[in-house]
Protein backbone atom coordinates (compact mmCIF):
# COMPACT_ATOMS: atom_id res chain seq x y z
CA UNK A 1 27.53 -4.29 11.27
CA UNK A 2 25.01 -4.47 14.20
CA UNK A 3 22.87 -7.66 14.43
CA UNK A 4 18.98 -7.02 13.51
CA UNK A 5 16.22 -7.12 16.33
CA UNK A 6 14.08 -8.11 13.60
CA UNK A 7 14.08 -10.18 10.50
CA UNK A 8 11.08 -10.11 7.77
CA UNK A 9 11.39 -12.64 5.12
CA UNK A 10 9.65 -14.07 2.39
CA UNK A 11 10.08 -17.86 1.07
CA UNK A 12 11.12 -18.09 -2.46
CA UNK A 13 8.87 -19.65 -4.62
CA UNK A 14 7.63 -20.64 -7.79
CA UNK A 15 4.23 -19.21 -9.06
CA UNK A 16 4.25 -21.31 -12.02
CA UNK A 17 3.58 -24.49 -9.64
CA UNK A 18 -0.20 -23.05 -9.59
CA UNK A 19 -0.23 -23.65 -13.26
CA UNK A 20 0.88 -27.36 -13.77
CA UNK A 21 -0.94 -30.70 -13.15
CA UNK A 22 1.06 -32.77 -10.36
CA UNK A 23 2.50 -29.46 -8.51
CA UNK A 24 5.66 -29.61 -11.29
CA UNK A 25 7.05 -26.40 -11.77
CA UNK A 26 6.29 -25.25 -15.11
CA UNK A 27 8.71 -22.50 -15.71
CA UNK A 28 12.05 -23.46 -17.43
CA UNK A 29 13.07 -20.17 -19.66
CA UNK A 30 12.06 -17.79 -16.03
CA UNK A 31 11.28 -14.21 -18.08
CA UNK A 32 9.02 -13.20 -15.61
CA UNK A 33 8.28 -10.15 -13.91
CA UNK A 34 9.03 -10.00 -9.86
CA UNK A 35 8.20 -6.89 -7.89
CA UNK A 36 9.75 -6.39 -3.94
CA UNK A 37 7.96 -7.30 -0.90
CA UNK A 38 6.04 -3.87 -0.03
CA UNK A 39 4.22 -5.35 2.53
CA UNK A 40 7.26 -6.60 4.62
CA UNK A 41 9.40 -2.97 3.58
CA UNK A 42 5.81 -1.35 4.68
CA UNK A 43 6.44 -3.09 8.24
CA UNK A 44 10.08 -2.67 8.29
CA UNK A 45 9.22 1.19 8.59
CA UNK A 46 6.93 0.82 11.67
CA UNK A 47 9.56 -1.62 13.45
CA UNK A 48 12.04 0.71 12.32
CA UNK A 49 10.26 4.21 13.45
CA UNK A 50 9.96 2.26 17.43
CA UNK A 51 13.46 1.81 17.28
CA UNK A 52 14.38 -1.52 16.53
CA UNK A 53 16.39 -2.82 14.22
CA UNK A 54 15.48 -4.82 11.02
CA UNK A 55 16.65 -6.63 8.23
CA UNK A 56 14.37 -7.87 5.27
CA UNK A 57 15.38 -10.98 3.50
CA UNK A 58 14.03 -12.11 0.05
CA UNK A 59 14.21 -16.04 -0.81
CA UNK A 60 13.57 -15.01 -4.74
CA UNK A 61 16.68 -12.79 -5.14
CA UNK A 62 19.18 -13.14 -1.67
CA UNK A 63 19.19 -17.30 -1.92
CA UNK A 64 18.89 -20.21 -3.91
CA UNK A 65 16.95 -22.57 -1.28
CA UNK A 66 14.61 -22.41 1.83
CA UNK A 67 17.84 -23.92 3.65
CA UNK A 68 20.43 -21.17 1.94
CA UNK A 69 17.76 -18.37 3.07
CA UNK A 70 17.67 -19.77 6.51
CA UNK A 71 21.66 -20.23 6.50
CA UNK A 72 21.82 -16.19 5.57
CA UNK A 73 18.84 -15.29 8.26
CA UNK A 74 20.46 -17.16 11.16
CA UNK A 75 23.77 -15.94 10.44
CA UNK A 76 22.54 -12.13 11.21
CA UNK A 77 21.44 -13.44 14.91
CA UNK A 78 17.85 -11.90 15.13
CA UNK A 79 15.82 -11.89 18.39
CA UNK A 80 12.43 -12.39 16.26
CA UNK A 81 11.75 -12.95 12.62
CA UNK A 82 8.52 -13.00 10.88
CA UNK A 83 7.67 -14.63 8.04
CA UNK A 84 5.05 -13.50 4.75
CA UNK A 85 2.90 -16.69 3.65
CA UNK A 86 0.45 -16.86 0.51
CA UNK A 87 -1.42 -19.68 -0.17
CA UNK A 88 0.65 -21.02 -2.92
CA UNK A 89 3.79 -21.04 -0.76
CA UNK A 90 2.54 -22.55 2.30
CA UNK A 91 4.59 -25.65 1.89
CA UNK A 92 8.02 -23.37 1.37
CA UNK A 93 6.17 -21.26 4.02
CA UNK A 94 6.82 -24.29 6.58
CA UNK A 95 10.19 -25.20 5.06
CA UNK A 96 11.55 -21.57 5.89
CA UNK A 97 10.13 -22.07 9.39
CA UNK A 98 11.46 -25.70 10.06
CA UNK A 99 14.84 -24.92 8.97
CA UNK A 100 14.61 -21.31 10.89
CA UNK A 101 13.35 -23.70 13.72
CA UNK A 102 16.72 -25.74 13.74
CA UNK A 103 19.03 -22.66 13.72
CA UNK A 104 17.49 -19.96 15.63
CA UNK A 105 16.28 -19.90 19.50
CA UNK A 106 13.53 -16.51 19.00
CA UNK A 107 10.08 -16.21 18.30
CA UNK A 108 8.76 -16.81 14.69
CA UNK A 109 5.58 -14.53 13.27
CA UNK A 110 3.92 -15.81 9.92
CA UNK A 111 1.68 -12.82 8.51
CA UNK A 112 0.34 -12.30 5.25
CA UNK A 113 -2.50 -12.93 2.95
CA UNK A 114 -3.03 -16.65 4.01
CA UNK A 115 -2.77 -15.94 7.89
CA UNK A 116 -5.04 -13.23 7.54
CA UNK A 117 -7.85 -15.50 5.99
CA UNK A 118 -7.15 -18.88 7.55
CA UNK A 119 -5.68 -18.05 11.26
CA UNK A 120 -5.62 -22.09 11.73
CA UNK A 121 -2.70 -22.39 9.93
CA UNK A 122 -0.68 -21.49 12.47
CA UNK A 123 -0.09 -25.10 14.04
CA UNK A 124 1.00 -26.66 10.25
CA UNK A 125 3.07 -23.64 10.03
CA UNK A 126 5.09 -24.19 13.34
CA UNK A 127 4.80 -20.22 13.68
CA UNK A 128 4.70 -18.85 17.50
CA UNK A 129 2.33 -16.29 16.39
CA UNK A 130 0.33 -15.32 13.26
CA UNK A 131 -0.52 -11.46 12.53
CA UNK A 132 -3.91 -11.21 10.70
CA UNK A 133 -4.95 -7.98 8.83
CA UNK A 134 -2.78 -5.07 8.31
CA UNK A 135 1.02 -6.16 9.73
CA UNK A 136 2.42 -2.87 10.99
CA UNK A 137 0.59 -1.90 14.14
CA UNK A 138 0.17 -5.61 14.79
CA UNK A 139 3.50 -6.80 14.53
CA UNK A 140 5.41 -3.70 16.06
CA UNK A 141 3.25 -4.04 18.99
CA UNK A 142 4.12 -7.52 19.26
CA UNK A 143 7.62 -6.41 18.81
CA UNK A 144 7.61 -4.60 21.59
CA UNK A 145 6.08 -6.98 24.12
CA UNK A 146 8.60 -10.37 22.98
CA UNK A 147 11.58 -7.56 22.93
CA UNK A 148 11.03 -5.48 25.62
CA UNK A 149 9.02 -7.15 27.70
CA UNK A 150 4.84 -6.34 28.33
CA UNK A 151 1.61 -7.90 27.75
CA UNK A 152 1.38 -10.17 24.35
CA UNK A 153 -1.71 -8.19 22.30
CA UNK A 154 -4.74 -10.61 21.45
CA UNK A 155 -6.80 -11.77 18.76
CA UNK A 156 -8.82 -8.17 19.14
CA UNK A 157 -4.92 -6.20 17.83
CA UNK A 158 -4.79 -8.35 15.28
CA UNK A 159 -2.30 -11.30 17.07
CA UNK A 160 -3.05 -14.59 16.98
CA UNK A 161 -1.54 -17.91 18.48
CA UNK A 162 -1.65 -21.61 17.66
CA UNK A 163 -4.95 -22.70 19.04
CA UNK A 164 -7.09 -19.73 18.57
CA UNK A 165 -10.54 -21.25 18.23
CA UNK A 166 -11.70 -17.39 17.06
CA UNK A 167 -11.28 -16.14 14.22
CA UNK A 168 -10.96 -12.16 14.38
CA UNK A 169 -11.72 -9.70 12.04
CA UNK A 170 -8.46 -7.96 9.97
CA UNK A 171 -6.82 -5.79 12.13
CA UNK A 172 -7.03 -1.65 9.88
CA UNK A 173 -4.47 0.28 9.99
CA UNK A 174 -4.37 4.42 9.67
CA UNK A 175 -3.11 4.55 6.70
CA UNK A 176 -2.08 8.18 7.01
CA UNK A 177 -0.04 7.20 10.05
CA UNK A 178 2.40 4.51 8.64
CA UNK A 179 5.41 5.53 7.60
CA UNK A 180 6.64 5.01 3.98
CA UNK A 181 7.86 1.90 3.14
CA UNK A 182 11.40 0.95 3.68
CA UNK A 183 12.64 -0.35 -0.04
CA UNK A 184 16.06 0.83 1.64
CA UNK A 185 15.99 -2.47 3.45
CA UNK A 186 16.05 -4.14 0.25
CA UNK A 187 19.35 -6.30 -0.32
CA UNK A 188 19.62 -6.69 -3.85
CA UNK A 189 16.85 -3.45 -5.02
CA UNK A 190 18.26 -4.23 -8.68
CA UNK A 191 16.74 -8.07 -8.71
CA UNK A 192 13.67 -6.81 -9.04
CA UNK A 193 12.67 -6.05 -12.59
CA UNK A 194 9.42 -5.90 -15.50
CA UNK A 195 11.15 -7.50 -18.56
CA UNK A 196 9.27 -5.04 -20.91
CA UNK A 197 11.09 -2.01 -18.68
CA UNK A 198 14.78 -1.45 -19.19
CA UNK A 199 15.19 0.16 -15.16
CA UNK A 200 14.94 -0.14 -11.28
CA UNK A 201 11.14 -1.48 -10.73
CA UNK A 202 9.42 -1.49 -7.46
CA UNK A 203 5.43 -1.33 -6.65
CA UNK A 204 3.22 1.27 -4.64
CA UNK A 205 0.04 0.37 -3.23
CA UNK A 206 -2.27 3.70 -2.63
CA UNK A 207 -5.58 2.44 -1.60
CA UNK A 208 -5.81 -0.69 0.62
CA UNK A 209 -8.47 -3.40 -0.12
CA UNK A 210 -10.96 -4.24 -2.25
CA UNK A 211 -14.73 -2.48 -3.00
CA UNK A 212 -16.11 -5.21 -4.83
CA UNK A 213 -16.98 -9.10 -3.93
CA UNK A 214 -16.23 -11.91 -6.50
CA UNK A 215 -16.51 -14.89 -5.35
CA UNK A 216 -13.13 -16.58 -6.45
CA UNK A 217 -11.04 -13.60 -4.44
CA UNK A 218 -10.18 -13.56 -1.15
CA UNK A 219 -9.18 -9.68 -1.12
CA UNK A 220 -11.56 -8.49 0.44
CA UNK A 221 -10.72 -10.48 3.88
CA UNK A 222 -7.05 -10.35 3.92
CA UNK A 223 -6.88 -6.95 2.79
CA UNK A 224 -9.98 -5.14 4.62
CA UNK A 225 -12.03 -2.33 3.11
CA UNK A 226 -11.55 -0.12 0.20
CA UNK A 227 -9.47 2.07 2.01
CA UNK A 228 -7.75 5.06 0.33
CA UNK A 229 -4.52 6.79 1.54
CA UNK A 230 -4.51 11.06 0.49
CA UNK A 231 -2.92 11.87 -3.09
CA UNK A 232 -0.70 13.44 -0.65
CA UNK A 233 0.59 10.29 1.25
CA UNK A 234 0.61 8.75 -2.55
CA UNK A 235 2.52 11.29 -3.94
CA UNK A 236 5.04 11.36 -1.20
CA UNK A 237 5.79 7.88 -1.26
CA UNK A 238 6.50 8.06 -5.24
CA UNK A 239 8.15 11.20 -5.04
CA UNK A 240 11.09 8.97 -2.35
CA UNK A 241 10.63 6.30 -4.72
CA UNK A 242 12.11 8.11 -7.72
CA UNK A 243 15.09 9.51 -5.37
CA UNK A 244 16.05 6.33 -4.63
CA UNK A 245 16.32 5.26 -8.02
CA UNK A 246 13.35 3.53 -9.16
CA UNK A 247 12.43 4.21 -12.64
CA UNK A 248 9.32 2.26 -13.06
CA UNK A 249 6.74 1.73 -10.44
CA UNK A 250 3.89 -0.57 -10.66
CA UNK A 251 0.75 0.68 -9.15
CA UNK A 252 -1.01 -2.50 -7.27
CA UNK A 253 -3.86 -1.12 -5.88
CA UNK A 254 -6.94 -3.72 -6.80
CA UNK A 255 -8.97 -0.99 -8.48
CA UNK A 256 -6.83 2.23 -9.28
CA UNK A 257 -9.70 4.27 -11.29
CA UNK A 258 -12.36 2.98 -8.56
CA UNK A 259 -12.26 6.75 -7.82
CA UNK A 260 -11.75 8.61 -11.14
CA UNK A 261 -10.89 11.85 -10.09
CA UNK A 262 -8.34 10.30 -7.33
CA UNK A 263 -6.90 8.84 -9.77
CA UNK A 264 -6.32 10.95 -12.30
CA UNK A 265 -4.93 14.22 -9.85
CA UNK A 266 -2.62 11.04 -8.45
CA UNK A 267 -1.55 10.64 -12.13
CA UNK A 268 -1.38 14.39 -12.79
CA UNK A 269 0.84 14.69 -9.93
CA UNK A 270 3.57 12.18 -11.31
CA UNK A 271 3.66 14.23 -14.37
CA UNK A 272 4.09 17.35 -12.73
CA UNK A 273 7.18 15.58 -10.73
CA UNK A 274 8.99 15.56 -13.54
CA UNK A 275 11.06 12.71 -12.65
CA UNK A 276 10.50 10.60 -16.05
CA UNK A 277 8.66 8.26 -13.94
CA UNK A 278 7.15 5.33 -16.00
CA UNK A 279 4.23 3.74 -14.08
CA UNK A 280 1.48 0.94 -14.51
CA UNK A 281 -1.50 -0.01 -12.51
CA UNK A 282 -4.78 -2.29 -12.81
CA UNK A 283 -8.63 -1.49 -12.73
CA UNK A 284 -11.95 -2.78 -13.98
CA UNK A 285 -13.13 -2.49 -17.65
CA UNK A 286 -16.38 -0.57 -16.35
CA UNK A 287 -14.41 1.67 -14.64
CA UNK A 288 -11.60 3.30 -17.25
CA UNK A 289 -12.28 5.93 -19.84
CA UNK A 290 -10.84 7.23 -22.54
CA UNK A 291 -9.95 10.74 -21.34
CA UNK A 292 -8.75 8.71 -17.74
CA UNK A 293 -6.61 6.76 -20.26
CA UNK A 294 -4.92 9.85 -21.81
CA UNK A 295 -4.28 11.50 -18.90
CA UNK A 296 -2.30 8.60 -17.47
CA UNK A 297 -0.27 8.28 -20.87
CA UNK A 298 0.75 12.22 -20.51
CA UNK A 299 1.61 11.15 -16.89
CA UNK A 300 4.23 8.51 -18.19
CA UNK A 301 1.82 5.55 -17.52
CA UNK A 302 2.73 2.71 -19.96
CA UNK A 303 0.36 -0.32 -19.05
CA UNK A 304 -3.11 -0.82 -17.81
CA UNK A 305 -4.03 -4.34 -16.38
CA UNK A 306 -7.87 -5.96 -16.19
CA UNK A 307 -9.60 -9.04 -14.96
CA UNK A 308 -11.38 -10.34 -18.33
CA UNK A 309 -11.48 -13.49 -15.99
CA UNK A 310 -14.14 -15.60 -18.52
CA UNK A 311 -15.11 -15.27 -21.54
CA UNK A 312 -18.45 -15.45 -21.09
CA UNK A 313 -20.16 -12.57 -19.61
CA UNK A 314 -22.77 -14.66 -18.32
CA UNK A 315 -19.81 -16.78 -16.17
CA UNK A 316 -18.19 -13.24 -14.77
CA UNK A 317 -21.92 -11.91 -13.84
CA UNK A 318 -22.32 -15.49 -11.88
CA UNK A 319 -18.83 -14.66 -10.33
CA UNK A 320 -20.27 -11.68 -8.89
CA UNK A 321 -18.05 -9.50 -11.40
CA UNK A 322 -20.45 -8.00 -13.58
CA UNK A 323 -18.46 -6.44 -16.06
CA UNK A 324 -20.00 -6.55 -19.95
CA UNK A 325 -18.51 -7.54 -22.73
CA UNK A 326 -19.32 -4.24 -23.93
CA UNK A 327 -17.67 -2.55 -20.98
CA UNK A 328 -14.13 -4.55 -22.29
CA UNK A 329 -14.88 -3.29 -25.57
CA UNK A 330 -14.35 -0.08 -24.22
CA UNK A 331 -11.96 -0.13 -21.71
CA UNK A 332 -9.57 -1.86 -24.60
CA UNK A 333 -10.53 0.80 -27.27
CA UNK A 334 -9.56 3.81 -24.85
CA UNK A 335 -6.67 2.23 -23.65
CA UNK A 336 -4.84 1.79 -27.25
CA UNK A 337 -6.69 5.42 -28.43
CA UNK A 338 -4.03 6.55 -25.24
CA UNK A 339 -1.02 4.49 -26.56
CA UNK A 340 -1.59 2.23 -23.31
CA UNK A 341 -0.25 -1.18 -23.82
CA UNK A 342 -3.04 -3.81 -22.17
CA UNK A 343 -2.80 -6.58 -19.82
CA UNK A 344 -5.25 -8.91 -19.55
CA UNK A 345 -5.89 -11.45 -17.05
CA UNK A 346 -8.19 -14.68 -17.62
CA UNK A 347 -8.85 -17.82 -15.75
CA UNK A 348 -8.83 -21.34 -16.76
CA UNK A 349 -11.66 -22.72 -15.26
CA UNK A 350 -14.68 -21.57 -13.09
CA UNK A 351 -16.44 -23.65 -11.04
CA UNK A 352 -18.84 -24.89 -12.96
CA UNK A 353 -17.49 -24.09 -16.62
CA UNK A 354 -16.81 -27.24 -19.28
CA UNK A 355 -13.57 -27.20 -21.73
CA UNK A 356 -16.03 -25.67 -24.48
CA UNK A 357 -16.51 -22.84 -22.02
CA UNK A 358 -12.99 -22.51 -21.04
CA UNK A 359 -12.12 -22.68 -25.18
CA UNK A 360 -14.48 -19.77 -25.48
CA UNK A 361 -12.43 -17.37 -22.55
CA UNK A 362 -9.38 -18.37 -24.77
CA UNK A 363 -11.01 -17.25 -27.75
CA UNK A 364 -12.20 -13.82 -26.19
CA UNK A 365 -8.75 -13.65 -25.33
CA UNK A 366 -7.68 -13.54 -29.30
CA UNK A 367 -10.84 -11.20 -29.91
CA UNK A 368 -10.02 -8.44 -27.48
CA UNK A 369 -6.52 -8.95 -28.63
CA UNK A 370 -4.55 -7.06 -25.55
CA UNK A 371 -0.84 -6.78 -26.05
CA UNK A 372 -0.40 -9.52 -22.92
CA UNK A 373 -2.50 -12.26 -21.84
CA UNK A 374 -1.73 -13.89 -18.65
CA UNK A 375 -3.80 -17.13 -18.22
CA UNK A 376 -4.01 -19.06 -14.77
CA UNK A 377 -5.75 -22.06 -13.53
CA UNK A 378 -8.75 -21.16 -11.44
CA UNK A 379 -7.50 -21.70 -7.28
CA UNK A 380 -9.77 -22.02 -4.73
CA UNK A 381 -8.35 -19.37 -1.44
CA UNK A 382 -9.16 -19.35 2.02
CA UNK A 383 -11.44 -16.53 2.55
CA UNK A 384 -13.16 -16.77 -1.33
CA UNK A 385 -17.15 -16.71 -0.72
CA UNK A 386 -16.45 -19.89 -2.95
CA UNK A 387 -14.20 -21.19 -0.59
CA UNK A 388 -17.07 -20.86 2.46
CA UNK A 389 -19.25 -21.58 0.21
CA UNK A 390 -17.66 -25.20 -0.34
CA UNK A 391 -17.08 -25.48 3.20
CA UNK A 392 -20.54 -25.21 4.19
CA UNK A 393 -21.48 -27.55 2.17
CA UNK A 394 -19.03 -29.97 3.13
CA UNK A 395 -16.91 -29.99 -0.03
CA UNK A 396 -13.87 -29.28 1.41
CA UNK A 397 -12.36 -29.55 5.15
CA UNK A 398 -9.96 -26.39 6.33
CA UNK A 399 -7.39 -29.12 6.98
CA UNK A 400 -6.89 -29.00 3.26
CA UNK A 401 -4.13 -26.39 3.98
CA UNK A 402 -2.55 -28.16 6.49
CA UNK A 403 -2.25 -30.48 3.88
CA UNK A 404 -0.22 -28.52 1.49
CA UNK A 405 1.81 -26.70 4.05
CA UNK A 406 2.80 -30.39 4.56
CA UNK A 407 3.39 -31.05 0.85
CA UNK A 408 0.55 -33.52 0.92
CA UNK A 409 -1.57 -32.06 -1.83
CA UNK A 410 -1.88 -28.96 -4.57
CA UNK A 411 -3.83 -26.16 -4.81
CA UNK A 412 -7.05 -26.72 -4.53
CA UNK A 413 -8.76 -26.31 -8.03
CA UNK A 414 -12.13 -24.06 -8.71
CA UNK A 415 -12.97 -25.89 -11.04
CA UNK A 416 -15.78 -29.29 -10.33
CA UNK A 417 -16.33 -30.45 -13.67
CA UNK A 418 -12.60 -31.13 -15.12
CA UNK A 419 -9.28 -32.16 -12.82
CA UNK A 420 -5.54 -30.22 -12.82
CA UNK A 421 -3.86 -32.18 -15.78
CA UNK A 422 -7.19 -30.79 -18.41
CA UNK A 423 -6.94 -27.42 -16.63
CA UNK A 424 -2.79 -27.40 -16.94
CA UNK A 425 -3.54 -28.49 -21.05
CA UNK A 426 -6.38 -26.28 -21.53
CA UNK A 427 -3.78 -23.57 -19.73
CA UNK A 428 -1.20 -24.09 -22.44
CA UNK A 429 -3.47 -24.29 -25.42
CA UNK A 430 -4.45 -20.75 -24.57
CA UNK A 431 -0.69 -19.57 -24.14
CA UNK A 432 0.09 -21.11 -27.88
CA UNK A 433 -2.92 -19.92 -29.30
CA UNK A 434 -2.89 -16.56 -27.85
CA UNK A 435 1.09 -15.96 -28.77
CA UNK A 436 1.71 -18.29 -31.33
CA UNK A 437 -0.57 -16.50 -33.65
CA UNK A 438 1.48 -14.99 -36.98
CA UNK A 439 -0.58 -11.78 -36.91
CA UNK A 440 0.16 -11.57 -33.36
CA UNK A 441 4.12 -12.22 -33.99
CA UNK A 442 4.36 -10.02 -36.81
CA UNK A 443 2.03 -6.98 -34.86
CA UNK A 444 5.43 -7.42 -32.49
CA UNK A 445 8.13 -7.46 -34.54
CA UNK A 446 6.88 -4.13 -36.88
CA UNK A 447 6.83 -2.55 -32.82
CA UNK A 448 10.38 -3.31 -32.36
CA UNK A 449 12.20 -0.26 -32.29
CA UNK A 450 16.05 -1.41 -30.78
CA UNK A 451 18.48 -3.95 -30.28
CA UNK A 452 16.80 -4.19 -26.66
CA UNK A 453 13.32 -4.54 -27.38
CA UNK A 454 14.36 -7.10 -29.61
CA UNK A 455 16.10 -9.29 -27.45
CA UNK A 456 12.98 -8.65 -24.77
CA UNK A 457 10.70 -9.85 -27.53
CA UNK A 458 13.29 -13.32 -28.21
CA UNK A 459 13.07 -14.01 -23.98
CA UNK A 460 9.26 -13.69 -24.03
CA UNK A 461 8.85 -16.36 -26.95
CA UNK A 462 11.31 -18.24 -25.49
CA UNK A 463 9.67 -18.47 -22.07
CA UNK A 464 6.11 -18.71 -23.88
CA UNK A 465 7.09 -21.86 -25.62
CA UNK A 466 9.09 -23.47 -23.34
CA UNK A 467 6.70 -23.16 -20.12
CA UNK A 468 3.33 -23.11 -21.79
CA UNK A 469 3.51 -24.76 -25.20
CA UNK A 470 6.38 -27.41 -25.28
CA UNK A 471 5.90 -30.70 -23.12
């Protein structure tokens, strides 16, 4: 087997750490969904469509440590390797790189959603070059000038180097002209699962960005614009998905229904594929209907997700997310008219919110009663109006993520008014209360209709308890 040009990796980590005081991992019973890296498959096509040769590595499925992940990359002898970074992983972000560092003599890339909004990272990261914005023309091109020899691109393609004192604006990408992703790459495509869907899982993302502006997201810079590819380009790339084998596909565009009619001839299109496709995606409350609902459920969608985010409507209006109570009310209704199952998403403290406030978001959670709430301590993220918000004001340095690439600190909080240990307490008070409830427990078990679902429904309770509820 020839040796790769190119290796794209992705630390492993664990997302639970955002969720427990003191940066302890909080998962012990691990039934958690965990989707493929389509933005590293995504560039894997482009490298792959100039010619060179790549190789994606996963450090949540293809090794058990930063150093076993490195041990597996350096034995495939690549000339360059780029690595994905999110906030939460920067300090397994830097351990990749170090131990890369000590076994390979090439060039090493860090892209991804924390490059794109804090460029300075670069230096704590011990990465040659970062890649801000969209990866694939940015990173091919920079392929080809380390590889083959030309002129390194600048800050104005999207290419960045340690000492950059500008910061440039996400590099876009024509959509229409990147190739479909390469889940081919993939080395173990059957790691990747959603516990609640008995088959081969991957995600799609159809429409780039993010048209809206709260203040606690940083979407909007590392992701660019609201920026739609065709239904055509959409329903190519799920159409190859289903031949290779993926039953379920997880739709991660930020707001799927911010175009209604897109949406719904997208959703029309899966049904008239035929393939048995089951699909989910995520949208605002204000911006899903009833008859949007149905159509999706005749279309073999099985899940809708939404930011609820507070549970005060007042606190998601000062988060520049004005979506009503009323609006939820709706979205909810039309969702279980359609025999959608609900996700819904809500934070553990806001900036300025006080335990009774945070009680109350846990209580709206119980009131709109979705079939899945997911809570999460409120972060703070590098390219968050909060974030520059803070920054101006002198609240926080940028050398606060050098500080946890280096393992020197946690994720900086949202929240000013309570510290990590209330959030992590108030965090599992909503898990118990939410799940722990008998009406909820016995809604489950009358929906139990196999040996399978049964045995999901054990793992889920198990991992509730045991991460969120036990100390």
């Amino acid at each position: 087997m020839a040796f790769p040009d190119v290796a794209l990796a992705v630390p492993g980590y664990d997302f639970s750490e955002m969720n427990s005081a003191g940066g302890k991992r909080a998962k012990q019973a691990g039934y958690y969904l965990y989707y493929p890296p389509l933005g590293l498959c995504s560039i894997a096509a482009s490298l792959s469509a100039r010619g060179f040769g790549v190789e994606i590595f996963d450090g949540q499925v293809d090794a058990g440590s930063d150093e076993e992940l490195a041990d597996l990359i350096a034995s495939r002898r690549p000339r360059l390797t780029g690595v994905s970074v999110t906030t939460p992983a920067l300090g397994e972000a830097r351990k990749l790189i170090s131990a890369l560092r000590k076994r390979l003599d090439a060039p090493i890339v860090a892209g991804g959603p924390h490059v794109s909004c804090d460029p300075g990272i670069l230096r704590a990261l011990g990465a040659d070059y970062g890649i801000v914005g969209d990866g694939e023309e940015a990173f091919s091109a920079l392929a080809d000038a380390l590889l083959r020899g030309g002129r390194v691109p600048g800050p104005e393609s999207g290419v960045v180097a340690p000492g950059d004192t500008a910061t440039p604006s996400p590099a876009m990408a024509d959509l229409e002209s990147i190739p479909l992703p390469s889940r081919s790459l993939l080395r173990n495509p059957g790691a990747y699962f959603n516990p609640f869907i008995n088959t081969r899982t991957t995600t799609l993302l159809s429409a780039r960005g993010c048209p809206f502006q709260c203040s606690f997201c940083c979407r909007t810079l590392s992701m660019g614009a609201h920026r739609p590819a065709s239904v055509e380009r959409a329903m190519a790339e799920i159409e190859l998905a289903a031949r290779e084998g993926y039953g379920f596909v997880s739709v991660i565009d930020e707001t799927f229904t911010f175009n209604r009619e897109r949406a719904i001839e997208i959703a029309r299109g899966i049904k008239r594929l035929g393939a048995g496709l089951k699909w989910s995606c995520q949208t605002r409350a204000d911006l899903l209907d009833e008859e949007a609902a149905i159509e999706f459920r005749r279309a073999g969608c099985v899940n809708v997700s939404f930011g609820v985010e507070f549970g005060d409507e007042r606190a998601r209006q000062a988060a520049d997310k004005p979506v009503s109570d009323a609006a939820l009310d709706r979205a909810f209704s039309a969702c279980r008219a359609a025999g959608l199952t609900i996700n819904a998403f809500l934070m553990i403290g806001g900036p300025d919110e006080s335990r009774e406030d945070i009680e109350r978001t846990i209580e709206c959670a119980i009131e709109l009663s979705p079939d899945f709430a997911v809570f999460n301590i409120g972060s703070l993220f590098p390219g968050a109006r909060e974030y520059e918000r803070r920054l101006a004001a002198g609240e926080i340095d940028r050398s606060v993520w050098d500080d946890m690439a280096a393992g020197a600190r946690d994720m900086p909080i949202l929240s000013r008014r309570l510290e990590r240990p209330e959030l992590a307490e108030l965090l599992r008070r909503g898990y118990s209360k939410f799940y722990l409830r008998p009406g909820y427990i016995i809604k489950k078990a009358f929906s139990i209709r196999s040996a399978r679902e049964a045995y999901s429904l054990l793992k889920q309770a198990r991992t509730v308890v045991a991460d969120y509820v036990a100390k």
